[in-house]
PDB file of N, CA and C in Angstrom:
ATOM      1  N   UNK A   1      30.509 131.771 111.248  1.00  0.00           N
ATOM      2  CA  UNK A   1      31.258 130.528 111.289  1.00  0.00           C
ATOM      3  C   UNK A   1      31.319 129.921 109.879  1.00  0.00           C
ATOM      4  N   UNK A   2      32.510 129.460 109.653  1.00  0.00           N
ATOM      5  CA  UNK A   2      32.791 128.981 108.333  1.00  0.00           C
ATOM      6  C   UNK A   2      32.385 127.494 108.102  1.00  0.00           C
ATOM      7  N   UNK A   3      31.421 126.928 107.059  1.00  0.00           N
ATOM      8  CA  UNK A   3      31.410 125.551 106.597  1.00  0.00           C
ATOM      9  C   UNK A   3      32.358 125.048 106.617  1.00  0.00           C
ATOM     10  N   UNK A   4      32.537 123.488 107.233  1.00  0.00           N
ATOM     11  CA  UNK A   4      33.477 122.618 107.553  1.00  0.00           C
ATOM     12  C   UNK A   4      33.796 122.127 105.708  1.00  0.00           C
ATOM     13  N   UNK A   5      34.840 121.723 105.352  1.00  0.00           N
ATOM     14  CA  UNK A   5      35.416 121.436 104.199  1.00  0.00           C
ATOM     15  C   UNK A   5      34.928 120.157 103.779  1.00  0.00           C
ATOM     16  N   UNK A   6      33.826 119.808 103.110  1.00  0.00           N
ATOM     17  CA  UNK A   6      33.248 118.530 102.753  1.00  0.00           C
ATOM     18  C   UNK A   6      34.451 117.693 102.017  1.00  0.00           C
ATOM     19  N   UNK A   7      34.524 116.354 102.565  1.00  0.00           N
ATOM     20  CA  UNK A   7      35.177 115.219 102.299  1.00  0.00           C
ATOM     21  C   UNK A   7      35.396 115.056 100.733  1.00  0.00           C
ATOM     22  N   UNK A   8      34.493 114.886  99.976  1.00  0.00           N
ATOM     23  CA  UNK A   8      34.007 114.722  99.201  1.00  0.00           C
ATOM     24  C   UNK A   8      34.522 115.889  98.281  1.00  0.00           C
ATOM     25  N   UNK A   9      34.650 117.213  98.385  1.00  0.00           N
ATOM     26  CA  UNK A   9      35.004 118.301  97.663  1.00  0.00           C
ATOM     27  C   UNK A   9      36.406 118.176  97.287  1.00  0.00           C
ATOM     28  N   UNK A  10      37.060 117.959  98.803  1.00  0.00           N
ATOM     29  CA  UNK A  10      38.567 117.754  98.251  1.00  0.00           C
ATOM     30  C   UNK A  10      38.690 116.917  97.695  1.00  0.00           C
ATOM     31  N   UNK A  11      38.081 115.862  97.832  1.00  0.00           N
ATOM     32  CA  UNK A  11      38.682 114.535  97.067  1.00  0.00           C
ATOM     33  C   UNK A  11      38.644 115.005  95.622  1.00  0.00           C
ATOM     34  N   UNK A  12      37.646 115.657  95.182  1.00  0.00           N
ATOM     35  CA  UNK A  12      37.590 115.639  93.790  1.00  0.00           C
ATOM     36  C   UNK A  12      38.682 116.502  93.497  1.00  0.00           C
ATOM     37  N   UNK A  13      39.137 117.764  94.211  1.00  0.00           N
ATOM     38  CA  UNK A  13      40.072 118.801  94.003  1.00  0.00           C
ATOM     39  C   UNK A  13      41.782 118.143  93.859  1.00  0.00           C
ATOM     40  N   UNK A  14      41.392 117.150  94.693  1.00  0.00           N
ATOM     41  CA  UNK A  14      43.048 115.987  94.470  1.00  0.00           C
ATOM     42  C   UNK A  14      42.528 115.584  93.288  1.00  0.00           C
ATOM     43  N   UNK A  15      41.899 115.097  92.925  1.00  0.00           N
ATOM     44  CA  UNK A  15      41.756 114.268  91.796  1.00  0.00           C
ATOM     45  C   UNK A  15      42.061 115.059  90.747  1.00  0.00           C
ATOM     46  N   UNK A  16      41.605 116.457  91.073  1.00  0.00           N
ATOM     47  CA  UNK A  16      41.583 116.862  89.432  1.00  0.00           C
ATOM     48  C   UNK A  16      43.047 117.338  89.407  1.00  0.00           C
ATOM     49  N   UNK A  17      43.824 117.807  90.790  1.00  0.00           N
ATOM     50  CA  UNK A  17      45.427 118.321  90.562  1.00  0.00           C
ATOM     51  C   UNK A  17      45.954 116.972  89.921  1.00  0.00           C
ATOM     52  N   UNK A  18      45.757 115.835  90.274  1.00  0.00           N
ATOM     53  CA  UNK A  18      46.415 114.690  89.697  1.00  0.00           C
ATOM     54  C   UNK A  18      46.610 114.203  88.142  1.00  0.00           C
ATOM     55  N   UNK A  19      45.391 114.849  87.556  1.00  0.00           N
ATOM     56  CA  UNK A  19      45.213 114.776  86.272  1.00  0.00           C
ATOM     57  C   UNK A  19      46.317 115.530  85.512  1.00  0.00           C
ATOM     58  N   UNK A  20      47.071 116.633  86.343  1.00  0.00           N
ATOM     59  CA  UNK A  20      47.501 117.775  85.455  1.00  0.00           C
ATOM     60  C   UNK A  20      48.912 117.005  85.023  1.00  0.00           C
ATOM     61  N   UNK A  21      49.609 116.953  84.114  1.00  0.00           N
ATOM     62  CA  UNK A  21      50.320 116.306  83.581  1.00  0.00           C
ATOM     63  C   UNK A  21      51.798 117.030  83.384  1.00  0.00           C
ATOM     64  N   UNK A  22      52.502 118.658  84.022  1.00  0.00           N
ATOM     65  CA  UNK A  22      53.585 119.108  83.653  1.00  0.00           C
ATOM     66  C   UNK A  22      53.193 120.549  84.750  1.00  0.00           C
ATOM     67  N   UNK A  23      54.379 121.059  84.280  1.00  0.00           N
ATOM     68  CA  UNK A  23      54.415 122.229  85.027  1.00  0.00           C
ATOM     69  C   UNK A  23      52.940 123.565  84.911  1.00  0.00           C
ATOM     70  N   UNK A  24      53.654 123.384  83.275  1.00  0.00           N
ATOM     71  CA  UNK A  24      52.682 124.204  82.930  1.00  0.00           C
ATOM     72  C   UNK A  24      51.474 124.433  82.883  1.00  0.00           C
ATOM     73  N   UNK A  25      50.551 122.958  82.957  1.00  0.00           N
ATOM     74  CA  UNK A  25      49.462 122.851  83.329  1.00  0.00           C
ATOM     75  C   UNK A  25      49.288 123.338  84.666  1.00  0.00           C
ATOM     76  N   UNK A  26      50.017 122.600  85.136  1.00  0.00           N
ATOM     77  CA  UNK A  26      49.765 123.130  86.955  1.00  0.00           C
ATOM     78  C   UNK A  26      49.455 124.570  87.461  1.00  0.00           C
ATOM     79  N   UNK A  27      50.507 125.279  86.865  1.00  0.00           N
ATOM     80  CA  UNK A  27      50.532 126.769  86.673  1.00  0.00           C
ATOM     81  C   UNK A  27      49.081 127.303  86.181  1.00  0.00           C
ATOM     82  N   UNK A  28      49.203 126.695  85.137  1.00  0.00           N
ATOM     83  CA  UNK A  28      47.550 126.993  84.777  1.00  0.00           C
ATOM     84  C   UNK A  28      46.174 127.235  85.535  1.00  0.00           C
ATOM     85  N   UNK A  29      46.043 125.909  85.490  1.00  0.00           N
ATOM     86  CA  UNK A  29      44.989 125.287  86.972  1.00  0.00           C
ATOM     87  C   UNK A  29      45.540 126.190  88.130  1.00  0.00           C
ATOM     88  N   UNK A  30      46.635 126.346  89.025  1.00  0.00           N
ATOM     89  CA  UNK A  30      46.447 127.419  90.059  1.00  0.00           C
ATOM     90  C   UNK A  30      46.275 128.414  89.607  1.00  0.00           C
ATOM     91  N   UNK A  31      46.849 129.169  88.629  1.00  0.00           N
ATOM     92  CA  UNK A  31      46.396 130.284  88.527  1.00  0.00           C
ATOM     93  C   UNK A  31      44.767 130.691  88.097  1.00  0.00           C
ATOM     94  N   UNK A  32      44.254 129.825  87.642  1.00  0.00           N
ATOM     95  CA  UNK A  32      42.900 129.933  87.442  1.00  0.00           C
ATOM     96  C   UNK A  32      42.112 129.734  88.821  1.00  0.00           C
ATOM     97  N   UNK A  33      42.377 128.664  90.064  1.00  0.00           N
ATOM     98  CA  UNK A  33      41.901 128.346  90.915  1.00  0.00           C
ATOM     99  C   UNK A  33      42.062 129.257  92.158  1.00  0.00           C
ATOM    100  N   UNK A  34      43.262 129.848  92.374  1.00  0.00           N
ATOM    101  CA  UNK A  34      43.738 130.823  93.722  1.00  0.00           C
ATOM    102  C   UNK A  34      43.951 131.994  93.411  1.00  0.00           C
ATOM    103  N   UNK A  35      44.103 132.950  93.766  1.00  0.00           N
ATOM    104  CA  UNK A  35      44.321 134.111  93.812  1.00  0.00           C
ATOM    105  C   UNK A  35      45.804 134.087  93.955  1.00  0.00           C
ATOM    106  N   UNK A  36      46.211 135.729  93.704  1.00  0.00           N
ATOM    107  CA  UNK A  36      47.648 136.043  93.840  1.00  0.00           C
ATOM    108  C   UNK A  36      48.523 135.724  95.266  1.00  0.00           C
ATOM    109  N   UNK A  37      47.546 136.477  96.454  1.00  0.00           N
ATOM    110  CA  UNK A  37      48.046 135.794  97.682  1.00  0.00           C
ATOM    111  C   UNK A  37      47.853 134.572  98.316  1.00  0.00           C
ATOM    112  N   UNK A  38      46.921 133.754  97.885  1.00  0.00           N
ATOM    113  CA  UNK A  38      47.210 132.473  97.954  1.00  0.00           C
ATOM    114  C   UNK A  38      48.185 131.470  97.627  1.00  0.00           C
ATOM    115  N   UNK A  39      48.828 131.941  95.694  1.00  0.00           N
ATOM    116  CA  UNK A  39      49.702 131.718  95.565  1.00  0.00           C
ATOM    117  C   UNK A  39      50.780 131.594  96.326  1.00  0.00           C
ATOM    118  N   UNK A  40      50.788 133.050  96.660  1.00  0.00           N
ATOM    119  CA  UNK A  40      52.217 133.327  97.424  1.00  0.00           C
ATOM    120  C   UNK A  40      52.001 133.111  98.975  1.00  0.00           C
ATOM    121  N   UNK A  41      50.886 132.801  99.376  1.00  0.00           N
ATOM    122  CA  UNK A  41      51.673 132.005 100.731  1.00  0.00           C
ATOM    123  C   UNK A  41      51.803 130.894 100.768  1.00  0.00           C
ATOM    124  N   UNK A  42      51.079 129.997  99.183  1.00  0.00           N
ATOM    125  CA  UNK A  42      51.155 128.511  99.091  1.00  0.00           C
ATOM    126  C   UNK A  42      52.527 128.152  99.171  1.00  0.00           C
ATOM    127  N   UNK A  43      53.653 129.410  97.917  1.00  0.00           N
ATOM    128  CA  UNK A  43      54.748 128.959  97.770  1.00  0.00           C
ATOM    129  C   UNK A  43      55.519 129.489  98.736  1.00  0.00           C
ATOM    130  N   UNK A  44      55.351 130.502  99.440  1.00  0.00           N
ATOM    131  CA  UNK A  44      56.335 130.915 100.881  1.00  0.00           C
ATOM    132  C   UNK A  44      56.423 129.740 101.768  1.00  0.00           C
ATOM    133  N   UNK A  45      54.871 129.067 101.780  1.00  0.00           N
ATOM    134  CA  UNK A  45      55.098 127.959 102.949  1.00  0.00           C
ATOM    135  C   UNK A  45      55.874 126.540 102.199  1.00  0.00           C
ATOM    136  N   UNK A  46      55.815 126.378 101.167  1.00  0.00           N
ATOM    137  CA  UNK A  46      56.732 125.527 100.714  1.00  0.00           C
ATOM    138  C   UNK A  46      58.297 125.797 100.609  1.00  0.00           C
ATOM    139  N   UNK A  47      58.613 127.234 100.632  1.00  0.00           N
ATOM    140  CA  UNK A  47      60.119 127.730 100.680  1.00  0.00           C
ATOM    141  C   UNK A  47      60.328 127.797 101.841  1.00  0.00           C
ATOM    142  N   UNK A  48      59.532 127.759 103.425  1.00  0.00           N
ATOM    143  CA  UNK A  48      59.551 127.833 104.371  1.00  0.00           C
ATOM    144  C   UNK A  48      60.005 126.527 104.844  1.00  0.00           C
ATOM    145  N   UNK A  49      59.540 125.631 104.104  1.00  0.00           N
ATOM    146  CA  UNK A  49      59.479 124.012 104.753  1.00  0.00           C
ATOM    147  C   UNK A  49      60.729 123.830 104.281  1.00  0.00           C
ATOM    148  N   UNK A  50      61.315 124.126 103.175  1.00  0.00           N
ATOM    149  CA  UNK A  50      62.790 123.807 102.738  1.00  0.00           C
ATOM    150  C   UNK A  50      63.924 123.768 103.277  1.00  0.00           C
ATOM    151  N   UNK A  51      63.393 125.157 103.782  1.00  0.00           N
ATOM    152  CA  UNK A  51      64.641 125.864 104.339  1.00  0.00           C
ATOM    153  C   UNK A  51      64.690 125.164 105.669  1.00  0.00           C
ATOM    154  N   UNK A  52      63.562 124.777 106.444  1.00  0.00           N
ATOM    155  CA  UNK A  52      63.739 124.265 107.778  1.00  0.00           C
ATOM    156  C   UNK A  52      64.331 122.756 107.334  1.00  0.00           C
ATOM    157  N   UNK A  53      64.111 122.204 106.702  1.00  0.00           N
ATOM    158  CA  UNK A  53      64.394 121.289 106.424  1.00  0.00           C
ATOM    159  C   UNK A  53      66.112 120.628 106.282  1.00  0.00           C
ATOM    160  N   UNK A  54      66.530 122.183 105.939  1.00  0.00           N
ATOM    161  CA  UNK A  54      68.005 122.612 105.660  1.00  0.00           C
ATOM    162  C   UNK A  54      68.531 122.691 106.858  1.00  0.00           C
ATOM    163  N   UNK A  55      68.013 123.237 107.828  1.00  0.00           N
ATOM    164  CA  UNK A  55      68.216 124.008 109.047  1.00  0.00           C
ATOM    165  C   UNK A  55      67.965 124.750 109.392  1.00  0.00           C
ATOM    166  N   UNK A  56      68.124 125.731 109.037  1.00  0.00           N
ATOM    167  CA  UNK A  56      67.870 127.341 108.908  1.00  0.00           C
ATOM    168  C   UNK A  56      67.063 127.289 110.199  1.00  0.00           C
ATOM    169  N   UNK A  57      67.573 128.578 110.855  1.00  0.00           N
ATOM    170  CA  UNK A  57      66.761 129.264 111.642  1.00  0.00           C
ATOM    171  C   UNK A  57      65.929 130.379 111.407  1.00  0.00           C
ATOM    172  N   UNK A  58      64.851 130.328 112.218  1.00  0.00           N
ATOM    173  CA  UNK A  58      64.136 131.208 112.300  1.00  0.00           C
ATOM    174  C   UNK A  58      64.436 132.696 111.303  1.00  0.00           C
ATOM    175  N   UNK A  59      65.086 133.351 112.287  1.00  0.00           N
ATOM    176  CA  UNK A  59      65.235 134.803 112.037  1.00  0.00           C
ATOM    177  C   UNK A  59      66.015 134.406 110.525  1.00  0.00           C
ATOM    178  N   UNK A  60      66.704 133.482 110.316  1.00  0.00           N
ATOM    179  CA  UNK A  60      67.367 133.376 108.960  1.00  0.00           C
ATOM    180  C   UNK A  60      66.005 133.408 108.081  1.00  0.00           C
ATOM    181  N   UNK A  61      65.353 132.403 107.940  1.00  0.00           N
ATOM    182  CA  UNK A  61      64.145 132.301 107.224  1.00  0.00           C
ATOM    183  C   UNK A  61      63.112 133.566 107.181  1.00  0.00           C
ATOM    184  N   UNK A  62      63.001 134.437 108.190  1.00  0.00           N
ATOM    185  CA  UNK A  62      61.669 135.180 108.189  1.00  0.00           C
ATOM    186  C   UNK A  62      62.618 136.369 107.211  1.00  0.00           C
ATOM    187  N   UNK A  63      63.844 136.781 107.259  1.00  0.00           N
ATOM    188  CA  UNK A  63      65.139 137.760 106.350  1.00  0.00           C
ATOM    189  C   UNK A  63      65.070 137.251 104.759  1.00  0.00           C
ATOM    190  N   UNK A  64      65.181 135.923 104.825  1.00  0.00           N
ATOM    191  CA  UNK A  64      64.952 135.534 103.137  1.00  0.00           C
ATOM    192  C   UNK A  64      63.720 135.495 102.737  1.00  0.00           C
ATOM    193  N   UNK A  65      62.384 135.085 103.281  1.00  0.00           N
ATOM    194  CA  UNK A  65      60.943 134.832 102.665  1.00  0.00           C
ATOM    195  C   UNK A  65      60.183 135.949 103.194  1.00  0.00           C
ATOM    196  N   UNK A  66      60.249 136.686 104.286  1.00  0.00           N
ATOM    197  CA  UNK A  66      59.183 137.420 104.810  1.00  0.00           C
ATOM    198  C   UNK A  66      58.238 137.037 105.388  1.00  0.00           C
ATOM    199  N   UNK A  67      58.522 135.561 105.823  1.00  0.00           N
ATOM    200  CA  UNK A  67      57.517 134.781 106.491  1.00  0.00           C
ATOM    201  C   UNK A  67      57.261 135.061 108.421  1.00  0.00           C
ATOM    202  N   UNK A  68      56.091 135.188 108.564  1.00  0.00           N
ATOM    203  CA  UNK A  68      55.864 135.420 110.116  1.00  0.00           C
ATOM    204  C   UNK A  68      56.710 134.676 110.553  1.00  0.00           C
ATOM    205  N   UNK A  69      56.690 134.575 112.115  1.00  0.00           N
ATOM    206  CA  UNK A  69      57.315 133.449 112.732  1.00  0.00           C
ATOM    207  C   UNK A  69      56.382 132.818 113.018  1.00  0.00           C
ATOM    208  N   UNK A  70      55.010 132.948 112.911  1.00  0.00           N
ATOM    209  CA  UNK A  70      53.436 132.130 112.979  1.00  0.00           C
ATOM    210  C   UNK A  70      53.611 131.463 112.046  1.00  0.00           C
ATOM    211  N   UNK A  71      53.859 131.892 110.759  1.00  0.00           N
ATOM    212  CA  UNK A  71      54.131 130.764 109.878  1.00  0.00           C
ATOM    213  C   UNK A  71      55.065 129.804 109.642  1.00  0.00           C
ATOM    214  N   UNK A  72      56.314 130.026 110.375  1.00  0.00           N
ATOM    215  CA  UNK A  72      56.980 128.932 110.251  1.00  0.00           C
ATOM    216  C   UNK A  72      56.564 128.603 111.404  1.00  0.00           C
ATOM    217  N   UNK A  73      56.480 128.758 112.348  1.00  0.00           N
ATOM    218  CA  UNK A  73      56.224 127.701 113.522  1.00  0.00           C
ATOM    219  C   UNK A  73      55.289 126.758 113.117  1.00  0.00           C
ATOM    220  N   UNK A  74      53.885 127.502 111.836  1.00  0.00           N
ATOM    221  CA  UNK A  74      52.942 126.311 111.856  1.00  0.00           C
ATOM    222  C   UNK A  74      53.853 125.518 110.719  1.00  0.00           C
ATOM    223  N   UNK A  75      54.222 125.597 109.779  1.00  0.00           N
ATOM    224  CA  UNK A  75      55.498 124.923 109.086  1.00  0.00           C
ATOM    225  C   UNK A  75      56.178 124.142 109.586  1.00  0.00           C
ATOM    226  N   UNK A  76      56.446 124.363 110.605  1.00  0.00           N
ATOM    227  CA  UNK A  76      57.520 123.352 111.434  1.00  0.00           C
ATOM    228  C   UNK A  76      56.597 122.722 112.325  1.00  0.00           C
ATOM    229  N   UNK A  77      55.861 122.783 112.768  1.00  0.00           N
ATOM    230  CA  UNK A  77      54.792 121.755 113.312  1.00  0.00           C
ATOM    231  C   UNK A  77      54.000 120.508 111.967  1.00  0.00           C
ATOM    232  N   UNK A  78      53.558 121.193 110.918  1.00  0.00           N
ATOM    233  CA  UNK A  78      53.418 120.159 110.171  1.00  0.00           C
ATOM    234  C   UNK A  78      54.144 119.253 109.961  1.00  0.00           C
ATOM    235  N   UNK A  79      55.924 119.974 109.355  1.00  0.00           N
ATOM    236  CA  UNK A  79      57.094 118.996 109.240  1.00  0.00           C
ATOM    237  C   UNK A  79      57.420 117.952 110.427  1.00  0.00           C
ATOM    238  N   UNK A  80      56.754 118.270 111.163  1.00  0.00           N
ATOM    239  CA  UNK A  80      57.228 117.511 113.012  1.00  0.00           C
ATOM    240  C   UNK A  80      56.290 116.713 113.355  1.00  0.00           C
ATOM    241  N   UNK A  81      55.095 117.086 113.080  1.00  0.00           N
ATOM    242  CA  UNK A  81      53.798 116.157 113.697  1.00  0.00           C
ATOM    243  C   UNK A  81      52.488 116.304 112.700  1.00  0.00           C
ATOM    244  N   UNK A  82      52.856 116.285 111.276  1.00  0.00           N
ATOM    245  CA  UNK A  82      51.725 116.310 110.200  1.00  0.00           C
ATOM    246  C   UNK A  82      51.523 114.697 109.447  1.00  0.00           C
ATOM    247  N   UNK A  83      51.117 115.150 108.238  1.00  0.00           N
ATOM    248  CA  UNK A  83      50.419 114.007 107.688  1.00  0.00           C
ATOM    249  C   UNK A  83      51.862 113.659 106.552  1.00  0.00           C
ATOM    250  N   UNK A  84      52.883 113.755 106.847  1.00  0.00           N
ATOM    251  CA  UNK A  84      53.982 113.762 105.577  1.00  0.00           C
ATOM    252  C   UNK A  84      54.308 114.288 104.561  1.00  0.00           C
ATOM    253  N   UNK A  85      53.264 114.937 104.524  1.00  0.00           N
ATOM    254  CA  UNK A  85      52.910 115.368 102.429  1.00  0.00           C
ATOM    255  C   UNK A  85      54.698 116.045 102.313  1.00  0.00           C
ATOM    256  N   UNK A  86      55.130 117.303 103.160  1.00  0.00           N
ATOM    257  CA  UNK A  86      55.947 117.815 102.933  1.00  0.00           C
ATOM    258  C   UNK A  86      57.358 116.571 102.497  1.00  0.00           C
ATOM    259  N   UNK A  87      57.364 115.862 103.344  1.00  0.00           N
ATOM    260  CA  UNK A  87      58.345 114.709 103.015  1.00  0.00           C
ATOM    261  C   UNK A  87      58.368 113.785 102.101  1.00  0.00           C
ATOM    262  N   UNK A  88      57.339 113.515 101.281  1.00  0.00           N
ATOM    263  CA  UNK A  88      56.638 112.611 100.231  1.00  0.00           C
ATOM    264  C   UNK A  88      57.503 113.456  99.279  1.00  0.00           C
ATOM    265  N   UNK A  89      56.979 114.990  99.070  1.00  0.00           N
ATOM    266  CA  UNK A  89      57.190 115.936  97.672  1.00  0.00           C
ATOM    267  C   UNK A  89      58.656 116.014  98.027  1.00  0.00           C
ATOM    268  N   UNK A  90      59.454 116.514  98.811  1.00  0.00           N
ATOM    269  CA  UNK A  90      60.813 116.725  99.058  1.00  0.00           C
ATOM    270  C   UNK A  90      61.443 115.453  98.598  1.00  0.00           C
ATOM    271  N   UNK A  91      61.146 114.178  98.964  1.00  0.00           N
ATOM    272  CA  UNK A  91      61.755 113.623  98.548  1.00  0.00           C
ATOM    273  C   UNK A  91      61.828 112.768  97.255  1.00  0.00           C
ATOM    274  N   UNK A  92      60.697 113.111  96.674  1.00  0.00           N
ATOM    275  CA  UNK A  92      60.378 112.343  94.929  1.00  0.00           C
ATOM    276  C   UNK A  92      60.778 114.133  94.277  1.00  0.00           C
ATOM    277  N   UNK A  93      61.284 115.461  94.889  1.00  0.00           N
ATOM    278  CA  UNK A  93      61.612 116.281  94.344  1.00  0.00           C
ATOM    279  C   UNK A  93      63.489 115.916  94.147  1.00  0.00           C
ATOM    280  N   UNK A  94      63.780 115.527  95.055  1.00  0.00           N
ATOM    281  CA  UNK A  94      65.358 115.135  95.526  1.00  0.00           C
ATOM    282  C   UNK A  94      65.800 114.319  94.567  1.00  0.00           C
ATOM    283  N   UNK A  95      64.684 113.325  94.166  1.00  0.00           N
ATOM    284  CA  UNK A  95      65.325 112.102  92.476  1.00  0.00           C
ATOM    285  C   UNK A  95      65.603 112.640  91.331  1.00  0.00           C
TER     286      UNK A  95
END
């Protein structure tokens, strides 16, 4: 059984993404922090959320990203009944 994610850990892990000041930093810091497939399902599930966001169906989305349909379904459950984040970034990305 896996340790529950101390409160306290993330907070500091927001804190320190907040510090990063441009792209390139960012890039940095993940690439130092995640691995290759982390990366890439961090950013599949963010190209996932887009596209639903667009409309896109299913089978359209899993043809362009390679994404399960487990993963967009959990994608589209966040976008539907999560904490916003996806809608916060989409839309200070949209200005």
């Amino acid at each position: 059984m896996e340790p529950k994610l101390q409160t306290s850990t993330l907070e500091e892990l927001y804190k320190a993404i907040l510090t990063l000041e441009n792209v390139e930093e960012c890039r940095r810091f993940f690439d130092d922090l995640c691995t290759v497939p982390e990366l890439k399902a961090l950013s599949q599930r963010f190209q996932v959320a887009g596209m639903l966001r667009e409309g896109k169906v299913y089978s359209e989305i899993v043809a362009q990203t390679g994404a399960s349909t487990a993963t967009i379904s959990r994608v589209n459950r966040s976008l539907n009944y999560g904490a916003d984040g996806y809608t916060i970034v989409f839309s200070r990305i949209k200005k």
